[in-house]
N, C-alpha and C. Protein backbone atom coordinates (compact mmCIF):
# COMPACT_ATOMS: atom_id res chain seq x y z
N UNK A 1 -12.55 1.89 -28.76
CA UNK A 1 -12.52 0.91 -27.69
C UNK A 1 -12.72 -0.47 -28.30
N UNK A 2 -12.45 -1.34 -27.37
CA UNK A 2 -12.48 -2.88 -27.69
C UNK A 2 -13.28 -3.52 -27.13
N UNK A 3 -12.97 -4.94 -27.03
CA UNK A 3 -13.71 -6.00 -26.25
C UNK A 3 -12.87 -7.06 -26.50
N UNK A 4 -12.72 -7.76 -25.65
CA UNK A 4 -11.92 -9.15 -26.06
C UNK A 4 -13.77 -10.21 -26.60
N UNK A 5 -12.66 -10.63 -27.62
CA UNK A 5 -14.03 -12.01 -27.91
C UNK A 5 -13.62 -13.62 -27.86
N UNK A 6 -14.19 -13.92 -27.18
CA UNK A 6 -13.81 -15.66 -26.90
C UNK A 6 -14.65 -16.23 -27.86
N UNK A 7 -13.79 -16.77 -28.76
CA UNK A 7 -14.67 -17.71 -29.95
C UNK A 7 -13.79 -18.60 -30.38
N UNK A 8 -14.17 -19.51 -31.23
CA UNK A 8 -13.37 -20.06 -32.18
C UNK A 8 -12.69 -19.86 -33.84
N UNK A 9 -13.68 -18.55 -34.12
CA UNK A 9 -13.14 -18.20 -35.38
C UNK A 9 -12.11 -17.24 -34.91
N UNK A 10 -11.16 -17.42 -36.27
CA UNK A 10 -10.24 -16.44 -36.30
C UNK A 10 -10.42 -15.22 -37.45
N UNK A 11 -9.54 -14.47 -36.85
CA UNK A 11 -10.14 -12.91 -38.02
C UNK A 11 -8.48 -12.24 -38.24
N UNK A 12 -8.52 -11.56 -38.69
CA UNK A 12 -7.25 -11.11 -39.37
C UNK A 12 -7.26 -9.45 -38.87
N UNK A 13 -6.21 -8.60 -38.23
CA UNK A 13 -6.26 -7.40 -37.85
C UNK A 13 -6.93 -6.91 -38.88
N UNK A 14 -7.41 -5.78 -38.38
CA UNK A 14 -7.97 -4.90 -39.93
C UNK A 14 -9.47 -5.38 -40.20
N UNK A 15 -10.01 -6.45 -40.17
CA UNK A 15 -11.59 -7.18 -40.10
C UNK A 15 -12.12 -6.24 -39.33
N UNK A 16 -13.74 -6.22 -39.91
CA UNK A 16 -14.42 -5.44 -39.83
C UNK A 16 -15.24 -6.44 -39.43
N UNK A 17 -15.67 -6.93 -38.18
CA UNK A 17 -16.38 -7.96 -37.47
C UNK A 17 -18.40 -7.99 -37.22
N UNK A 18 -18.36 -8.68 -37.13
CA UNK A 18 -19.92 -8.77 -36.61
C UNK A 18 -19.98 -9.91 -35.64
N UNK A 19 -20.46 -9.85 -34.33
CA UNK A 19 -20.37 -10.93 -33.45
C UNK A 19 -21.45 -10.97 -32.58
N UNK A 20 -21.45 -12.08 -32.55
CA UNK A 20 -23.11 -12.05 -31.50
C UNK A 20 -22.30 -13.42 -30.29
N UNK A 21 -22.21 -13.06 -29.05
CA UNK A 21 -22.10 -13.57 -28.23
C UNK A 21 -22.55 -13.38 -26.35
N UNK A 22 -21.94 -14.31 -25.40
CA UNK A 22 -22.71 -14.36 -24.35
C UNK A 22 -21.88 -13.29 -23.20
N UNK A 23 -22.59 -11.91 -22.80
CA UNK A 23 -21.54 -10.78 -22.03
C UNK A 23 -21.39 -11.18 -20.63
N UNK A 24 -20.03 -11.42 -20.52
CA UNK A 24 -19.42 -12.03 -19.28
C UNK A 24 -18.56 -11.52 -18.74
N UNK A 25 -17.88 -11.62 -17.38
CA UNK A 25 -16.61 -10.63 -16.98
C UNK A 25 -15.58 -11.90 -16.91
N UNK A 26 -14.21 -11.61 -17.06
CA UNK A 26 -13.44 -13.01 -16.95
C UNK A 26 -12.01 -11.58 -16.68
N UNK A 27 -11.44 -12.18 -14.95
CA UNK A 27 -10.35 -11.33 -14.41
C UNK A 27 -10.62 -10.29 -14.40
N UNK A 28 -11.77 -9.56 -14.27
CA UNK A 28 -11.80 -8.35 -14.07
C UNK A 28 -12.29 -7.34 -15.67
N UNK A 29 -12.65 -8.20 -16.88
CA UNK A 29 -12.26 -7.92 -18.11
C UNK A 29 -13.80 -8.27 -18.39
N UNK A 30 -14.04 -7.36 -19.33
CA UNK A 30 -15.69 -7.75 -19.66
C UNK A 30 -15.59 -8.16 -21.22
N UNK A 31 -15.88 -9.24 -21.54
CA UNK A 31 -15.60 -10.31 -23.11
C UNK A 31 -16.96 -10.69 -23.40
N UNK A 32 -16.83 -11.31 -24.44
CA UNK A 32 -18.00 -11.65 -25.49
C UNK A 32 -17.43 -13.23 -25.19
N UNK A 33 -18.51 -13.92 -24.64
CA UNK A 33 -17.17 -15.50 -24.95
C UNK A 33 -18.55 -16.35 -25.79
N UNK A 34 -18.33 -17.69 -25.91
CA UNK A 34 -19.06 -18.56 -26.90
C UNK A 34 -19.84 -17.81 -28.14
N UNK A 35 -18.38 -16.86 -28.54
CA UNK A 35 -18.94 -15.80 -29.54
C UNK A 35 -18.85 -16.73 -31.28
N UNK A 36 -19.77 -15.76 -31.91
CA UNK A 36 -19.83 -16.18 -33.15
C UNK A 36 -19.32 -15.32 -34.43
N UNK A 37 -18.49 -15.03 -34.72
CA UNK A 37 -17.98 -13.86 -35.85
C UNK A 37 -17.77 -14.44 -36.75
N UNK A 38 -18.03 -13.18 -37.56
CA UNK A 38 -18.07 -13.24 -39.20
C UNK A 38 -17.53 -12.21 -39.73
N UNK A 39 -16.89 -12.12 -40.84
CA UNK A 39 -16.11 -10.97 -41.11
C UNK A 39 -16.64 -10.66 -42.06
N UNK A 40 -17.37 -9.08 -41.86
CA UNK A 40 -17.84 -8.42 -43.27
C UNK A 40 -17.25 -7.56 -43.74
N UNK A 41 -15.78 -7.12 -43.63
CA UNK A 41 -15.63 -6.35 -44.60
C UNK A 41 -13.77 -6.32 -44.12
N UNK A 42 -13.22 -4.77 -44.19
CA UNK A 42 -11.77 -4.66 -44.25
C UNK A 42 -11.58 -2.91 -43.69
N UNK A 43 -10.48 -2.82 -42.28
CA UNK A 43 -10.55 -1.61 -42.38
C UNK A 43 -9.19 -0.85 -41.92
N UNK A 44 -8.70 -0.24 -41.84
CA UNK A 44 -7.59 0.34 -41.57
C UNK A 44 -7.27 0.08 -40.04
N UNK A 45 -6.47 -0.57 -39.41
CA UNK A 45 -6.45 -0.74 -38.14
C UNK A 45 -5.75 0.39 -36.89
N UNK A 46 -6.85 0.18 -36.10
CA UNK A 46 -6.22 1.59 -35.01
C UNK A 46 -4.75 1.94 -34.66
N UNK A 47 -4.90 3.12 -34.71
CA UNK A 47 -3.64 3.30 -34.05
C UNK A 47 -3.06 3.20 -32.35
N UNK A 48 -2.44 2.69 -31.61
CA UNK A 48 -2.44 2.98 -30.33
C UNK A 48 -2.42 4.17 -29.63
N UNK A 49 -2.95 3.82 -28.63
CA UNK A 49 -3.09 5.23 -27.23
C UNK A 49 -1.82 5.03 -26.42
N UNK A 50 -0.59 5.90 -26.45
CA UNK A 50 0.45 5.70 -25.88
C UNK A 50 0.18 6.47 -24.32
N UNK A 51 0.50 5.45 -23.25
CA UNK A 51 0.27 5.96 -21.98
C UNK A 51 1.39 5.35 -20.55
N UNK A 52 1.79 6.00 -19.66
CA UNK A 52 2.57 5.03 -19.07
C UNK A 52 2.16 3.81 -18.41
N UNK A 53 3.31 3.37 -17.80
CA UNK A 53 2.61 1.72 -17.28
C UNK A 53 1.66 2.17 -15.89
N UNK A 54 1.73 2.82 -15.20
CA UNK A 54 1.01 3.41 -13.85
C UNK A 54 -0.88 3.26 -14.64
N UNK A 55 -0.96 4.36 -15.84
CA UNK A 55 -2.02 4.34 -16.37
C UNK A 55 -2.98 3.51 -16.80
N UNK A 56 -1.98 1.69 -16.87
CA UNK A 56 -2.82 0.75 -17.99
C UNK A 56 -4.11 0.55 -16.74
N UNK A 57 -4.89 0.08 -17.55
CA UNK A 57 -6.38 -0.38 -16.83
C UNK A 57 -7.21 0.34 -16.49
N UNK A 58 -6.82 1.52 -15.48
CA UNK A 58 -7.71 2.78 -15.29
C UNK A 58 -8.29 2.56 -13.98
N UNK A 59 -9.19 3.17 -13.69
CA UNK A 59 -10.02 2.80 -12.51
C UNK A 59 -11.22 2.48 -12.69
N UNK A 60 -11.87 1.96 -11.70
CA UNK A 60 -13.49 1.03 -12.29
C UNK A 60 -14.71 1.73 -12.85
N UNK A 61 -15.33 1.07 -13.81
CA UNK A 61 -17.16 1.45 -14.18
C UNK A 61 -17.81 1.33 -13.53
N UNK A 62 -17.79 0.31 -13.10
CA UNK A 62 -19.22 -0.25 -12.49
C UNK A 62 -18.72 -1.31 -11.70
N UNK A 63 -19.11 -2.29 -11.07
CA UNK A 63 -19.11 -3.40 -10.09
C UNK A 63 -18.23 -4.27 -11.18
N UNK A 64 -18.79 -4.67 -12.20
CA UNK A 64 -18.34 -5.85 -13.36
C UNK A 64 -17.31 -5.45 -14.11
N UNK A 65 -17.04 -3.77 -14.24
CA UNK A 65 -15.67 -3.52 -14.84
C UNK A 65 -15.06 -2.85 -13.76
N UNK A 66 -13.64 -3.55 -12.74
CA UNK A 66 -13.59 -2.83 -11.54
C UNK A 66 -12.13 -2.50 -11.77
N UNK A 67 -11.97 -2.01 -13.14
CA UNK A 67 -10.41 -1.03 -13.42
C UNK A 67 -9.30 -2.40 -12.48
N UNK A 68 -8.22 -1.25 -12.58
CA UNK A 68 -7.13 -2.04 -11.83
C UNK A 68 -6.88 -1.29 -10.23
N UNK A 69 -6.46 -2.35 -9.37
CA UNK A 69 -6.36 -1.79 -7.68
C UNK A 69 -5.36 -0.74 -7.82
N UNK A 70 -5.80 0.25 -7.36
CA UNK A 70 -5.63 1.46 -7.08
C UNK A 70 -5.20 2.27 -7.98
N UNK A 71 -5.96 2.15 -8.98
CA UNK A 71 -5.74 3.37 -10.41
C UNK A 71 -6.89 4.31 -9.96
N UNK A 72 -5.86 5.38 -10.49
CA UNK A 72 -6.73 6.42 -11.20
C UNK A 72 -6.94 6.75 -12.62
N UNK A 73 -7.64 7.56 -13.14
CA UNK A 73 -7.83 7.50 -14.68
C UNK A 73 -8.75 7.07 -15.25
N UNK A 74 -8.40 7.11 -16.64
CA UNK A 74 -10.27 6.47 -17.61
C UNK A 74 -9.94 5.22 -17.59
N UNK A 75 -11.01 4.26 -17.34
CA UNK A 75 -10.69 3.14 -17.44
C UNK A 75 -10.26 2.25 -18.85
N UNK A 76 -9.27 1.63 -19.97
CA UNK A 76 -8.53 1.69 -20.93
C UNK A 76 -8.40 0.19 -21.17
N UNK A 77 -9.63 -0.53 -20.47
CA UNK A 77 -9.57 -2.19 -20.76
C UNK A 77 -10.17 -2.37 -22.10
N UNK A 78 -9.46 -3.05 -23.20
CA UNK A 78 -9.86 -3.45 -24.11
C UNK A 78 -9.14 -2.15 -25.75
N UNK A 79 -8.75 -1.13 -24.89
CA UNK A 79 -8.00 -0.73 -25.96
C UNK A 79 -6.83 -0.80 -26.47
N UNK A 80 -6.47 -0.38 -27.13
CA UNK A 80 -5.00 -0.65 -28.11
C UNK A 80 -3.86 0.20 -27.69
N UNK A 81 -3.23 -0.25 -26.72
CA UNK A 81 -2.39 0.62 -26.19
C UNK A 81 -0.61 0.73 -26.77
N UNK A 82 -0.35 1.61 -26.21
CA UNK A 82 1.60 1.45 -26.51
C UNK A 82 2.59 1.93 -25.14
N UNK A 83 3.07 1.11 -24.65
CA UNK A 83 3.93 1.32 -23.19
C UNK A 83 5.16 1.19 -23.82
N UNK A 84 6.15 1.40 -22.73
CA UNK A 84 7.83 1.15 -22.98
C UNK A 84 7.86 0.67 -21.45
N UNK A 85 9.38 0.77 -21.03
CA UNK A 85 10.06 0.28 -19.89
C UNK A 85 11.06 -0.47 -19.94
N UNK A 86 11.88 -1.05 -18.81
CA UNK A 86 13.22 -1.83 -18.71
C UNK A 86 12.30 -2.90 -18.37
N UNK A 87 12.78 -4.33 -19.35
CA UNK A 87 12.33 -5.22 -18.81
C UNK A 87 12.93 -5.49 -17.48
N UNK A 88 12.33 -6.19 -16.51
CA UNK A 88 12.65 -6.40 -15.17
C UNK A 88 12.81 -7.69 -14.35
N UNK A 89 11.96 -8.63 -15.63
CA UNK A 89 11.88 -9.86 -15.10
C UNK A 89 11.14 -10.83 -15.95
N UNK A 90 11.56 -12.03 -16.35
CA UNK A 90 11.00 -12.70 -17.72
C UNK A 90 10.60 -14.02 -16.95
N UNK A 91 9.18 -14.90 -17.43
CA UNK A 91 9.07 -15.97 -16.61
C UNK A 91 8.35 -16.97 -18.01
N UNK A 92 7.69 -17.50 -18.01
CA UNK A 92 7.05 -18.42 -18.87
C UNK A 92 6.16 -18.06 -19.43
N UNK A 93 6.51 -17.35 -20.66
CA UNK A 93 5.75 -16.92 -21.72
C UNK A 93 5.26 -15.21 -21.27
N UNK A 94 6.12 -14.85 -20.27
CA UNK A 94 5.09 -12.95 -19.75
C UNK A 94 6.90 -12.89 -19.75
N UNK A 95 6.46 -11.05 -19.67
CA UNK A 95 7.74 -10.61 -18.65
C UNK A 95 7.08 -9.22 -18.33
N UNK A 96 7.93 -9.19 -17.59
CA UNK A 96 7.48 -7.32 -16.93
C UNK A 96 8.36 -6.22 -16.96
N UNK A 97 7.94 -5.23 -17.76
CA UNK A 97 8.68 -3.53 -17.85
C UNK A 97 7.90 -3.30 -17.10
N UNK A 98 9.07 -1.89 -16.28
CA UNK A 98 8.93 -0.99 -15.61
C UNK A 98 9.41 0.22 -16.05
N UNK A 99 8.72 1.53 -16.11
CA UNK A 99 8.74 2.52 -16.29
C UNK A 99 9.15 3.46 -15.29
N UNK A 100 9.45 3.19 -14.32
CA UNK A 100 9.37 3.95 -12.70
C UNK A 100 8.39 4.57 -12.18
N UNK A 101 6.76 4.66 -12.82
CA UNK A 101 5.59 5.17 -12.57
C UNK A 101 5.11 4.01 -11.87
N UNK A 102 5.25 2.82 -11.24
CA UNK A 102 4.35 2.49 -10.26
C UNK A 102 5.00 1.51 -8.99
N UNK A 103 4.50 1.78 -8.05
CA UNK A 103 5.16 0.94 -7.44
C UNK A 103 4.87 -0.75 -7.45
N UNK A 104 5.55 -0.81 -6.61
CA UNK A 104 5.36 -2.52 -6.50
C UNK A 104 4.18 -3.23 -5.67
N UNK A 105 3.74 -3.90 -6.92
CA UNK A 105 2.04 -4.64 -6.73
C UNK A 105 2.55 -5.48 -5.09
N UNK A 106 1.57 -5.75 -5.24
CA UNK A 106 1.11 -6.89 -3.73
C UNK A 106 1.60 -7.87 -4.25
N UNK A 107 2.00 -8.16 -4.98
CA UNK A 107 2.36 -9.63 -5.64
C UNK A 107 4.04 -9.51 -5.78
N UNK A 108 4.38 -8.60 -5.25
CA UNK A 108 5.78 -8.50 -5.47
C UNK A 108 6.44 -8.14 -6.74
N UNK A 109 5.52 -8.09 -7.94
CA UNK A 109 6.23 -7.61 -9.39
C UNK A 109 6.09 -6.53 -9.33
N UNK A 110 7.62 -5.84 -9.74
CA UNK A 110 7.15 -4.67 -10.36
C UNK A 110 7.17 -4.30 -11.93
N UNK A 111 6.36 -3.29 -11.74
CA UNK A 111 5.55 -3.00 -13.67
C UNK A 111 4.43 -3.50 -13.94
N UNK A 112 4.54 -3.48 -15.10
CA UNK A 112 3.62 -4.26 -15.94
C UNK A 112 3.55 -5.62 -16.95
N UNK A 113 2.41 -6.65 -16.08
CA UNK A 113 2.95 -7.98 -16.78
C UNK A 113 2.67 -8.17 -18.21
N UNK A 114 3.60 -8.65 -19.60
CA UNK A 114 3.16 -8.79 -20.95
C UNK A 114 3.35 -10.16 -20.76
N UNK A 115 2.12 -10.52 -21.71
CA UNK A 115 1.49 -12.08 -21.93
C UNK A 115 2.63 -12.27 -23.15
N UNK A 116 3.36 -12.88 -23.38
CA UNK A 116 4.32 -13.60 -24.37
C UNK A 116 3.93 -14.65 -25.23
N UNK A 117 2.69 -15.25 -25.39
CA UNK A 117 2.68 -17.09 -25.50
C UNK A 117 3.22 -16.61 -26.83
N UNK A 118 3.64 -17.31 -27.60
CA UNK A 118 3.97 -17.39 -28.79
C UNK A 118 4.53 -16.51 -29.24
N UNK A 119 4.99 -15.22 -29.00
CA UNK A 119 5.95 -14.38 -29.01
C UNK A 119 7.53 -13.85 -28.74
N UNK A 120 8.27 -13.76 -29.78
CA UNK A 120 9.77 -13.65 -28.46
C UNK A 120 9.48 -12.65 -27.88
N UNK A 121 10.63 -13.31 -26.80
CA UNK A 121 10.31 -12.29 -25.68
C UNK A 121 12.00 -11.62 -24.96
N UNK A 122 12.07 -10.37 -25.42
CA UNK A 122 13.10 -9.85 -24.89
C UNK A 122 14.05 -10.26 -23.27
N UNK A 123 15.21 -10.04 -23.82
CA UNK A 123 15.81 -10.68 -22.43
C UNK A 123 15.98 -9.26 -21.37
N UNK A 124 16.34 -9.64 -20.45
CA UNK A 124 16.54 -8.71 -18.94
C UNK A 124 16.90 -7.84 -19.67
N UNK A 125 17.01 -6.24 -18.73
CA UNK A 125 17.41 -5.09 -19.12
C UNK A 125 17.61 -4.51 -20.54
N UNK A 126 16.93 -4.74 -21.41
CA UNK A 126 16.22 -4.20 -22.20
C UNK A 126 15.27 -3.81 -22.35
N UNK A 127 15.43 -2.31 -22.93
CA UNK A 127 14.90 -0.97 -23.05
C UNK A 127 13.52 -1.17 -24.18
N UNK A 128 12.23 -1.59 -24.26
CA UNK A 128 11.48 -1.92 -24.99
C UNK A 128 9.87 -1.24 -24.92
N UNK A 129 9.45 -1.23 -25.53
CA UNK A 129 8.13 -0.49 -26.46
C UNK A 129 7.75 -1.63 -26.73
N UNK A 130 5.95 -2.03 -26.29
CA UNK A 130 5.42 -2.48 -26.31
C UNK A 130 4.17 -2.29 -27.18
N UNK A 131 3.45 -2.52 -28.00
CA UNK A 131 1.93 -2.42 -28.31
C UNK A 131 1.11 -3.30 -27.91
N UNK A 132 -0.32 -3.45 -27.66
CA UNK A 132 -0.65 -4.75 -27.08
C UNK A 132 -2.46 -4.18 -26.35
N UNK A 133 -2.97 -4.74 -26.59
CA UNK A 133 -4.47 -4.96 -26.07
C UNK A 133 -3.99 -4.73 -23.91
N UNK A 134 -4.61 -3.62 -23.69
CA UNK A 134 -4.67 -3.22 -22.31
C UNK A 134 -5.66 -4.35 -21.47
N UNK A 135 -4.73 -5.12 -20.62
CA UNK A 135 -6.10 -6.08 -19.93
C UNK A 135 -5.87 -6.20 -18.68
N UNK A 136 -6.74 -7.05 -17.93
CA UNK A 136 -6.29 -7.15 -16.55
C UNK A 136 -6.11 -8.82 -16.49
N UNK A 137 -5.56 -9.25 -14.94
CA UNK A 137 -5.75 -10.06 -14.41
C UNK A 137 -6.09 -10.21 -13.06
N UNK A 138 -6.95 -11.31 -12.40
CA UNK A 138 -7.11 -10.93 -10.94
C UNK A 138 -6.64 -11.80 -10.24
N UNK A 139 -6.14 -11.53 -8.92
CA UNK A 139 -5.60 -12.11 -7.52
C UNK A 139 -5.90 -12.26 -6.41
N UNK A 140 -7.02 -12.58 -6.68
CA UNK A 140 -8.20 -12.85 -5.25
C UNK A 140 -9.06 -11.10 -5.73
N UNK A 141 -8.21 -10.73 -4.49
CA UNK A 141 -9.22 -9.12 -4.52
C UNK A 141 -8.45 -8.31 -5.02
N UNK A 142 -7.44 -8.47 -5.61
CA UNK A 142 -6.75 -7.29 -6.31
C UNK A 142 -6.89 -7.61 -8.11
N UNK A 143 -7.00 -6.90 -8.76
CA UNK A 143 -6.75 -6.50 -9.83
C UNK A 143 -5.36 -5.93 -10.70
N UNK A 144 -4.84 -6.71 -11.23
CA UNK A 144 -3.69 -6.22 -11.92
C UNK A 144 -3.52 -5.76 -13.36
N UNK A 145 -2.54 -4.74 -14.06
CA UNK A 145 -2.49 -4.42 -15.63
C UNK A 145 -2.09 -5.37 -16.25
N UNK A 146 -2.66 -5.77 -17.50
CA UNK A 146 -1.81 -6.62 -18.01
C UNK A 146 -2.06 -6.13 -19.27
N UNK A 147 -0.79 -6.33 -20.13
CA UNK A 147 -0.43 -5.89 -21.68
C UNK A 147 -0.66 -7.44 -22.56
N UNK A 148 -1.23 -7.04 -23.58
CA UNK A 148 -1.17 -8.40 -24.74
C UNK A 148 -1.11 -7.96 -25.90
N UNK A 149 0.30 -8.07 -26.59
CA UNK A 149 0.62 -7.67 -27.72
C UNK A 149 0.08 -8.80 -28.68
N UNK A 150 0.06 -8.34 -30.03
CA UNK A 150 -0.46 -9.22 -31.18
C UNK A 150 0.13 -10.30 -31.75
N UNK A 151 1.72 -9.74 -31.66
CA UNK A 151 2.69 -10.12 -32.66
C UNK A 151 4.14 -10.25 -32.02
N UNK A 152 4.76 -10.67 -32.60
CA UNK A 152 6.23 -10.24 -32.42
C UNK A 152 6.71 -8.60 -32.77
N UNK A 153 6.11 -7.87 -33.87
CA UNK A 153 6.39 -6.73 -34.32
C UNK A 153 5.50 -5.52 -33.26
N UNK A 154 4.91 -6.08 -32.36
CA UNK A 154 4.69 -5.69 -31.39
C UNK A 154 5.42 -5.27 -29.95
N UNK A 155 6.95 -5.76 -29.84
CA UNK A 155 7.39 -5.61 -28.71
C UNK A 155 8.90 -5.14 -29.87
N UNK A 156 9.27 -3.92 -29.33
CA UNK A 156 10.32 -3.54 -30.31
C UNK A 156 11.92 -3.22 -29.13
N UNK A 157 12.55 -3.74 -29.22
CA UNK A 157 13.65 -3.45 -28.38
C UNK A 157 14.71 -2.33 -28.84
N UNK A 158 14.48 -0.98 -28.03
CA UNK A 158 14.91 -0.04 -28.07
C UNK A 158 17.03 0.12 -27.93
N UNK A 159 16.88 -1.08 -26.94
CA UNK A 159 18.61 -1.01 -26.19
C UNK A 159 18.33 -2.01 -25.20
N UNK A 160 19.78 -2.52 -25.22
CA UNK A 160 20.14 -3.51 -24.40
C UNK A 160 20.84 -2.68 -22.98
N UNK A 161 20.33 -2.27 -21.64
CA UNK A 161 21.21 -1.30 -21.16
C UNK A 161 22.05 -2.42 -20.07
């Protein structure tokens, strides 16, 4: 499992971390923020948990980790996941695959939204595999999945259909 950490240092995949920071929830997501890391050492980096898009987020812990609206499952915020799907819809810096496992959010998207900033980002109807940190975002009272890949070598385009 993970944790997102809000800091200013940067670390390199594979770091073997030590962090001391302040435990906060931010969108539904429980983080380390005005964190302090240091990197002591070097380690083989995880492999992903491949699961469909219906699955990302899980359902809630506790009050402060409240999964995604209307999942079932283990809750999967903060781990290293791997999805696929048809992209469905590309906007400023995200886009969203769909797998045909969920229906359509309250928000009118369907799938699952991937955070893009600095990443290319596949065009419409392409067939793509994702890796990417499992997270949420929130919308008043709903809770949504959201994917955040690392890299570019993170979003692999299977077919253009």
């Amino acid at each position: 499992c993970g944790m997102r950490i809000i800091g200013s240092q940067n670390v390199s995949v594979g770091s073997v971390v030590r962090v001391f920071g302040e435990l906060a929830t931010v969108s539904g997501e429980r983080v380390l923020r005005n964190a302090i890391v240091s990197a002591t050492g070097t380690s083989t980096p995880p492999k992903p948990l491949a699961m469909s898009n219906k699955s990302l987020g899980g359902a809630a812990i506790a009050p402060n980790i409240p999964g995604t609206t209307g999942a079932t499952g283990p809750n999967n915020v903060g781990l290293l996941v791997k999805t696929w799907g048809r992209v469905v819809e590309v906007g400023n810096n995200e886009f969203w695959i769909d797998d045909g496992s969920q229906r359509p959010a309250a928000d009118g998207h369907v799938g699952v939204k991937v955070l893009a900033a600095g990443i290319s980002m596949p065009s419409i109807n392409s067939l793509v595999a994702v890796t990417g940190i499992s997270s949420t975002e929130s919308d008043g009272s709903l809770v949504h999945p959201v994917l955040k890949p690392r890299a570019d070598n993170d979003i692999v385009v299977i077919a253009q259909l």
